[in-house]
N, C-alpha and C. Protein backbone atom coordinates (compact mmCIF):
# COMPACT_ATOMS: atom_id res chain seq x y z
N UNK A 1 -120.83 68.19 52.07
CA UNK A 1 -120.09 67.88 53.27
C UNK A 1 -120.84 68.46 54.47
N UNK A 2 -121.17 67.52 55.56
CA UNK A 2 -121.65 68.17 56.83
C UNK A 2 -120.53 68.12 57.88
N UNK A 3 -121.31 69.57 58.59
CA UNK A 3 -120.73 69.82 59.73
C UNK A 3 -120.78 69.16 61.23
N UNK A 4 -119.76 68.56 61.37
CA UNK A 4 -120.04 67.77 62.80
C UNK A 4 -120.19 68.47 63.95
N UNK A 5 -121.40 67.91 64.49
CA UNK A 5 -122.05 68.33 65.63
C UNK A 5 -121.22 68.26 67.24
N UNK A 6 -122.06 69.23 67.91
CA UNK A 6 -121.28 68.56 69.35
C UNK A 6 -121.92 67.75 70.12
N UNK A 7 -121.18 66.67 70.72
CA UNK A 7 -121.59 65.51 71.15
C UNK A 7 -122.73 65.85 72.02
N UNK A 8 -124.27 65.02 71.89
CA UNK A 8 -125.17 65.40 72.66
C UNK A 8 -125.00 64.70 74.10
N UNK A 9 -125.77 64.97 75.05
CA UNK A 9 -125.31 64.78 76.68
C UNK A 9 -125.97 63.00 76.51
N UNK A 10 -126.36 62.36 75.94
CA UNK A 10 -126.76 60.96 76.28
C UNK A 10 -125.26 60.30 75.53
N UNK A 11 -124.91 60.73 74.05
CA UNK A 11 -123.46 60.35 73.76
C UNK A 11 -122.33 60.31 74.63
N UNK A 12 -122.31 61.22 75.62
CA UNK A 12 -121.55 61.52 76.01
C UNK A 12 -121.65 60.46 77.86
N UNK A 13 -123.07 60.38 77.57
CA UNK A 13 -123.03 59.17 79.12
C UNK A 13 -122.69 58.06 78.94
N UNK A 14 -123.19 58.04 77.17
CA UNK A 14 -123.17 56.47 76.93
C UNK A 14 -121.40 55.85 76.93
N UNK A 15 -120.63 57.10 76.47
CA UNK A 15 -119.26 56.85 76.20
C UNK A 15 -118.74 56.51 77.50
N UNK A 16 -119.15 57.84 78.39
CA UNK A 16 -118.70 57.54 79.74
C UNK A 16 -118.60 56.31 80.85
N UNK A 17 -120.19 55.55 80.46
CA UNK A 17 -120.21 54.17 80.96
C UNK A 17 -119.08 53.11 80.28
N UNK A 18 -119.70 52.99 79.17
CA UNK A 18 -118.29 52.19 78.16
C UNK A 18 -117.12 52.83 78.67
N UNK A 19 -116.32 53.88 79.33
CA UNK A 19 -115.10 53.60 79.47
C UNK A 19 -115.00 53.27 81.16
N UNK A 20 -115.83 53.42 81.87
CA UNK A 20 -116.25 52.71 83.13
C UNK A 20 -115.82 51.56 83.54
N UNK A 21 -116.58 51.27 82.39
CA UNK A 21 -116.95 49.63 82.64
C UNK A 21 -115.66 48.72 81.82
N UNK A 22 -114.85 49.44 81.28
CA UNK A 22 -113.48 48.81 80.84
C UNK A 22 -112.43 49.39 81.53
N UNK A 23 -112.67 50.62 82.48
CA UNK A 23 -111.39 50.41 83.54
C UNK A 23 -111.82 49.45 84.72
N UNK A 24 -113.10 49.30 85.29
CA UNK A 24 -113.26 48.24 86.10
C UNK A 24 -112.69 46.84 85.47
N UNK A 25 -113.29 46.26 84.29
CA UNK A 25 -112.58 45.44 83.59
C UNK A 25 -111.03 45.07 84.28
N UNK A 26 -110.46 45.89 83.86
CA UNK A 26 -108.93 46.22 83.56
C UNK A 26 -108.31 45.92 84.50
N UNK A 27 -108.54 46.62 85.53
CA UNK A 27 -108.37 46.37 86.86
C UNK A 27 -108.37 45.26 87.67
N UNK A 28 -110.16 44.97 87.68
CA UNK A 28 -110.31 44.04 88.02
C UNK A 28 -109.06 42.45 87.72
N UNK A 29 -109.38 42.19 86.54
CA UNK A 29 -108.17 41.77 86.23
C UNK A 29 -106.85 41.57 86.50
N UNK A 30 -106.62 42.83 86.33
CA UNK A 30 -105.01 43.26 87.16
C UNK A 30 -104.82 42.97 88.15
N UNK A 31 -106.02 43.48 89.60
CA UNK A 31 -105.75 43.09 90.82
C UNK A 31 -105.62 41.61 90.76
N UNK A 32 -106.21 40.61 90.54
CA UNK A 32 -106.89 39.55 90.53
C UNK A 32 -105.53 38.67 90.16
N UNK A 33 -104.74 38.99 89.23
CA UNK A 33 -103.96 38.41 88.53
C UNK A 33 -102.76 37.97 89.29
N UNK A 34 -102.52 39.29 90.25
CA UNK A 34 -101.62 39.96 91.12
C UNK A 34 -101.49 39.08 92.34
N UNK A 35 -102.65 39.29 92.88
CA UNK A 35 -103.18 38.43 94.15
C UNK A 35 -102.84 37.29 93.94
N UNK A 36 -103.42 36.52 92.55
CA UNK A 36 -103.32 35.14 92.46
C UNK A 36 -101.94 34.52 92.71
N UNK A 37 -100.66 35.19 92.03
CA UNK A 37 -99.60 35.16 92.16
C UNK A 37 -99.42 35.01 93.69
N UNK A 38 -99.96 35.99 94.22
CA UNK A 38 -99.18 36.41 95.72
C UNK A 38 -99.83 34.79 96.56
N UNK A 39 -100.98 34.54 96.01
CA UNK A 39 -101.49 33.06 97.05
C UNK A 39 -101.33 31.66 96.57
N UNK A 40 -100.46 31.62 95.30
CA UNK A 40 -99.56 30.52 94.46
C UNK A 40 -98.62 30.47 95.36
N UNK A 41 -97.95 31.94 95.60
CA UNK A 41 -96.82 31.23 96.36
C UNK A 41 -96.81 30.85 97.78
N UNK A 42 -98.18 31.60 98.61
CA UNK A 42 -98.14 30.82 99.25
C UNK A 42 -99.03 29.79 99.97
N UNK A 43 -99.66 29.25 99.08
CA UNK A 43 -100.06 27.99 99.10
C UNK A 43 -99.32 26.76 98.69
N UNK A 44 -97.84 27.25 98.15
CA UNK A 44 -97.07 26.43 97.32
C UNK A 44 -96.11 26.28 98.82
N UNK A 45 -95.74 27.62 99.20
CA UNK A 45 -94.80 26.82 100.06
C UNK A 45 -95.27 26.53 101.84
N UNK A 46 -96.77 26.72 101.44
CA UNK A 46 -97.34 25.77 102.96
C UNK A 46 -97.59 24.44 102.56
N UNK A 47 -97.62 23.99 101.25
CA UNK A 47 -97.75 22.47 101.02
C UNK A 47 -96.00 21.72 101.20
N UNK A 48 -95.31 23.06 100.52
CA UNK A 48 -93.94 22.16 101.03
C UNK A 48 -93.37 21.92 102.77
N UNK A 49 -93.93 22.73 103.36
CA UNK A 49 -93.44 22.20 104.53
C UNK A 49 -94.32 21.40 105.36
N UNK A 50 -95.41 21.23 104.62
CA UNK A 50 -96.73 20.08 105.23
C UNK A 50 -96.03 18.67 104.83
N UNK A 51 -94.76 18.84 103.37
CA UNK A 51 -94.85 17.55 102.49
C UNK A 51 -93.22 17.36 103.30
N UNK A 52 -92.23 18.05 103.69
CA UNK A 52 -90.99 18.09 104.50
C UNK A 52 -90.75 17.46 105.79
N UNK A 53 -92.67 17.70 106.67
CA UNK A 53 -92.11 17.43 107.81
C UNK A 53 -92.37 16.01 108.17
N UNK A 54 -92.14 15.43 109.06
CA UNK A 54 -92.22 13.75 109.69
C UNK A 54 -93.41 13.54 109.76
């Protein structure tokens, strides 16, 4: 049975990027998702009063 080591400093960058680069992910996403919602609605209801008026 071996003894586990402590994480060397490149393990430890490499992890650091990988969790980086999946909260940008995440986010990204999230904001994106958010926004989209917010310009559905209103692009939805500047077409209804483009389609309402005379």
């Amino acid at each position: 049975m071996t003894i586990p080591r402590e994480p060397t400093g490149r393990a430890v960058g490499v992890w650091g990027v990988a969790v980086a680069v999946y909260l940008i992910a995440f986010f990204h996403r999230t904001s994106l998702g958010v926004a989209a919602l917010d310009a559905q609605d209103r692009f939805a209801r500047a077409r209804t009063r483009r389609l309402t008026r005379p």
